[in-house]
Protein backbone atom coordinates (compact mmCIF):
# COMPACT_ATOMS: atom_id res chain seq x y z
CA UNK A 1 38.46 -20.29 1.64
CA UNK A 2 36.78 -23.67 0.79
CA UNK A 3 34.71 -23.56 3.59
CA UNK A 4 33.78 -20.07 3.38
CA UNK A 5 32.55 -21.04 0.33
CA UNK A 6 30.29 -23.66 0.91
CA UNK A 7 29.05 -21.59 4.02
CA UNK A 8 27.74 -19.38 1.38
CA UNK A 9 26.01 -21.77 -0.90
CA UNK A 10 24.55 -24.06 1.30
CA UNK A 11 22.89 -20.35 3.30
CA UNK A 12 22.16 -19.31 -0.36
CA UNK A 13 20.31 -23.66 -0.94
CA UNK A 14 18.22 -22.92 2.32
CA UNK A 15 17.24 -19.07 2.38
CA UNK A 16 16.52 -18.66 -1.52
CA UNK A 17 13.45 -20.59 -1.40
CA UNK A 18 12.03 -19.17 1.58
CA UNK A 19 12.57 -15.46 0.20
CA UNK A 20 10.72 -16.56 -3.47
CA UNK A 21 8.22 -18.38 -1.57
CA UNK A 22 7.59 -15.30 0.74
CA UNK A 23 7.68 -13.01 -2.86
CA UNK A 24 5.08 -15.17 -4.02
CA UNK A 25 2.80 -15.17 -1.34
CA UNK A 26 3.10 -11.26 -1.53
CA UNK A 27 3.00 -11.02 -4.91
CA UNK A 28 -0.55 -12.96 -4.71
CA UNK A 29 -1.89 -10.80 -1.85
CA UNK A 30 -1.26 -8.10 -4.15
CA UNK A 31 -3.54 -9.37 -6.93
CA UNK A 32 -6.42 -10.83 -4.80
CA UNK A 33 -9.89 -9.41 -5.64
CA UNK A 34 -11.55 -8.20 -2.14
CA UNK A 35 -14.54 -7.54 -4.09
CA UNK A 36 -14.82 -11.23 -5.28
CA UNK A 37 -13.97 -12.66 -1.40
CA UNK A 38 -16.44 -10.34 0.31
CA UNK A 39 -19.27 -11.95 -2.18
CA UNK A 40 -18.23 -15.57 -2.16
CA UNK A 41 -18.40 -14.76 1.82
CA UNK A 42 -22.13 -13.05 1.27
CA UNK A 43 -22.88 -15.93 -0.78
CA UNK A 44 -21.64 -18.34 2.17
CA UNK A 45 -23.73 -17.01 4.64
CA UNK A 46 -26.67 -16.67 2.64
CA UNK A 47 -26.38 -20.80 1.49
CA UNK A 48 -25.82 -21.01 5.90
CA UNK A 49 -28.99 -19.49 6.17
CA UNK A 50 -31.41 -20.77 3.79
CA UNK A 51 -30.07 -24.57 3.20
CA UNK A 52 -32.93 -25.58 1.91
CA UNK A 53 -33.70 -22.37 -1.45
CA UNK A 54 -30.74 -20.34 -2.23
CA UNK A 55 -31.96 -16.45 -2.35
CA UNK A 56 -31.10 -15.35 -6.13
CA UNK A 57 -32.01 -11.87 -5.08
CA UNK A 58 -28.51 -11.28 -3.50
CA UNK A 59 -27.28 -12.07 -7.25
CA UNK A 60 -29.48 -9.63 -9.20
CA UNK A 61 -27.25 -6.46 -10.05
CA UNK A 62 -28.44 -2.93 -8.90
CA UNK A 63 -28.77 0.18 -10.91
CA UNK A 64 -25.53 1.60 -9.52
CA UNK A 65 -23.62 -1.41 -10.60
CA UNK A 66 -22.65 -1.75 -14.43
CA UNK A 67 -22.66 -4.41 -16.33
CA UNK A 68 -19.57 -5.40 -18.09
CA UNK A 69 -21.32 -6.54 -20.86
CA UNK A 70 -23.64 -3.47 -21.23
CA UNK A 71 -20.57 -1.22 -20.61
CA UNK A 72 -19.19 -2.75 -24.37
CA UNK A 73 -22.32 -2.17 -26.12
CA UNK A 74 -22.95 -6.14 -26.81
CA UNK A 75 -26.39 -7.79 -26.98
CA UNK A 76 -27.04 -8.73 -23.70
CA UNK A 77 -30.30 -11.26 -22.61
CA UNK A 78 -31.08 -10.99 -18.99
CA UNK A 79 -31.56 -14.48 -17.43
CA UNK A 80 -35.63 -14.76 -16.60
CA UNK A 81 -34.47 -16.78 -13.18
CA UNK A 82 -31.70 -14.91 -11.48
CA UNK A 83 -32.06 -11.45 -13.44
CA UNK A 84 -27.99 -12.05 -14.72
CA UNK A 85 -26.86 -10.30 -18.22
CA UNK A 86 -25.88 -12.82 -20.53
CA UNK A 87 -24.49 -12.49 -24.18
CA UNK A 88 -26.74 -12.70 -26.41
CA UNK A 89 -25.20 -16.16 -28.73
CA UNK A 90 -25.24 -18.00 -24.91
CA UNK A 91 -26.92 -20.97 -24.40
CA UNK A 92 -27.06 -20.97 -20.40
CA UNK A 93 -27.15 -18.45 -17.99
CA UNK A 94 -23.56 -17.84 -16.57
CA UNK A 95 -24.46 -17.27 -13.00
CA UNK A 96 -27.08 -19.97 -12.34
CA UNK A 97 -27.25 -22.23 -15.48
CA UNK A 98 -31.04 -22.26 -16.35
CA UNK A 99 -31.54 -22.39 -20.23
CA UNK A 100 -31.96 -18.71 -21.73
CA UNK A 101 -34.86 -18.26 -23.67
């Protein structure tokens, strides 16, 4: 019975981590943002591209994509650089940190 025992807790000492770790990883799969990957890639190959002058056009938001700052009705300045919405009270632009106006 003794040995039974320890059978048990010494599978339960090396399979218990490897199921949480395996949750984990799942459970973070679950959250990732594709959205944010697939631009951080776009953004990638542009920088592979263009070494030399990174192209702020990519970063300039289209008509068919909302703000989430317009979407709350705040004060939003647009960045004069890289076309970004900003709150109004900021000091820098959030996307490429040239001083708002």
């Amino acid at each position: 019975m003794e040995l039974a025992l320890r059978v048990i807790i010494g599978l339960f000492v090396i399979v218990a981590p490897t199921l949480l770790f395996l949750g984990l990883w799942r459970g973070l799969e679950a959250m990732r943002d594709d959205e944010l990957i697939q631009q951080a890639h776009q953004r990638a190959e542009m920088k592979d591209q263009s070494p030399t002058r990174p192209d702020w056009s990519a970063d300039v938001l289209t008509d068919a994509e909302a703000s989430p700052l317009s979407a709350t009705n705040m004060s939003v300045v647009t960045c004069s650089t890289c076309g970004t919405p900003n709150m109004q009270d900021a000091t820098y632009c959030q996307e490429c940190l040239t001083e708002l106006e």
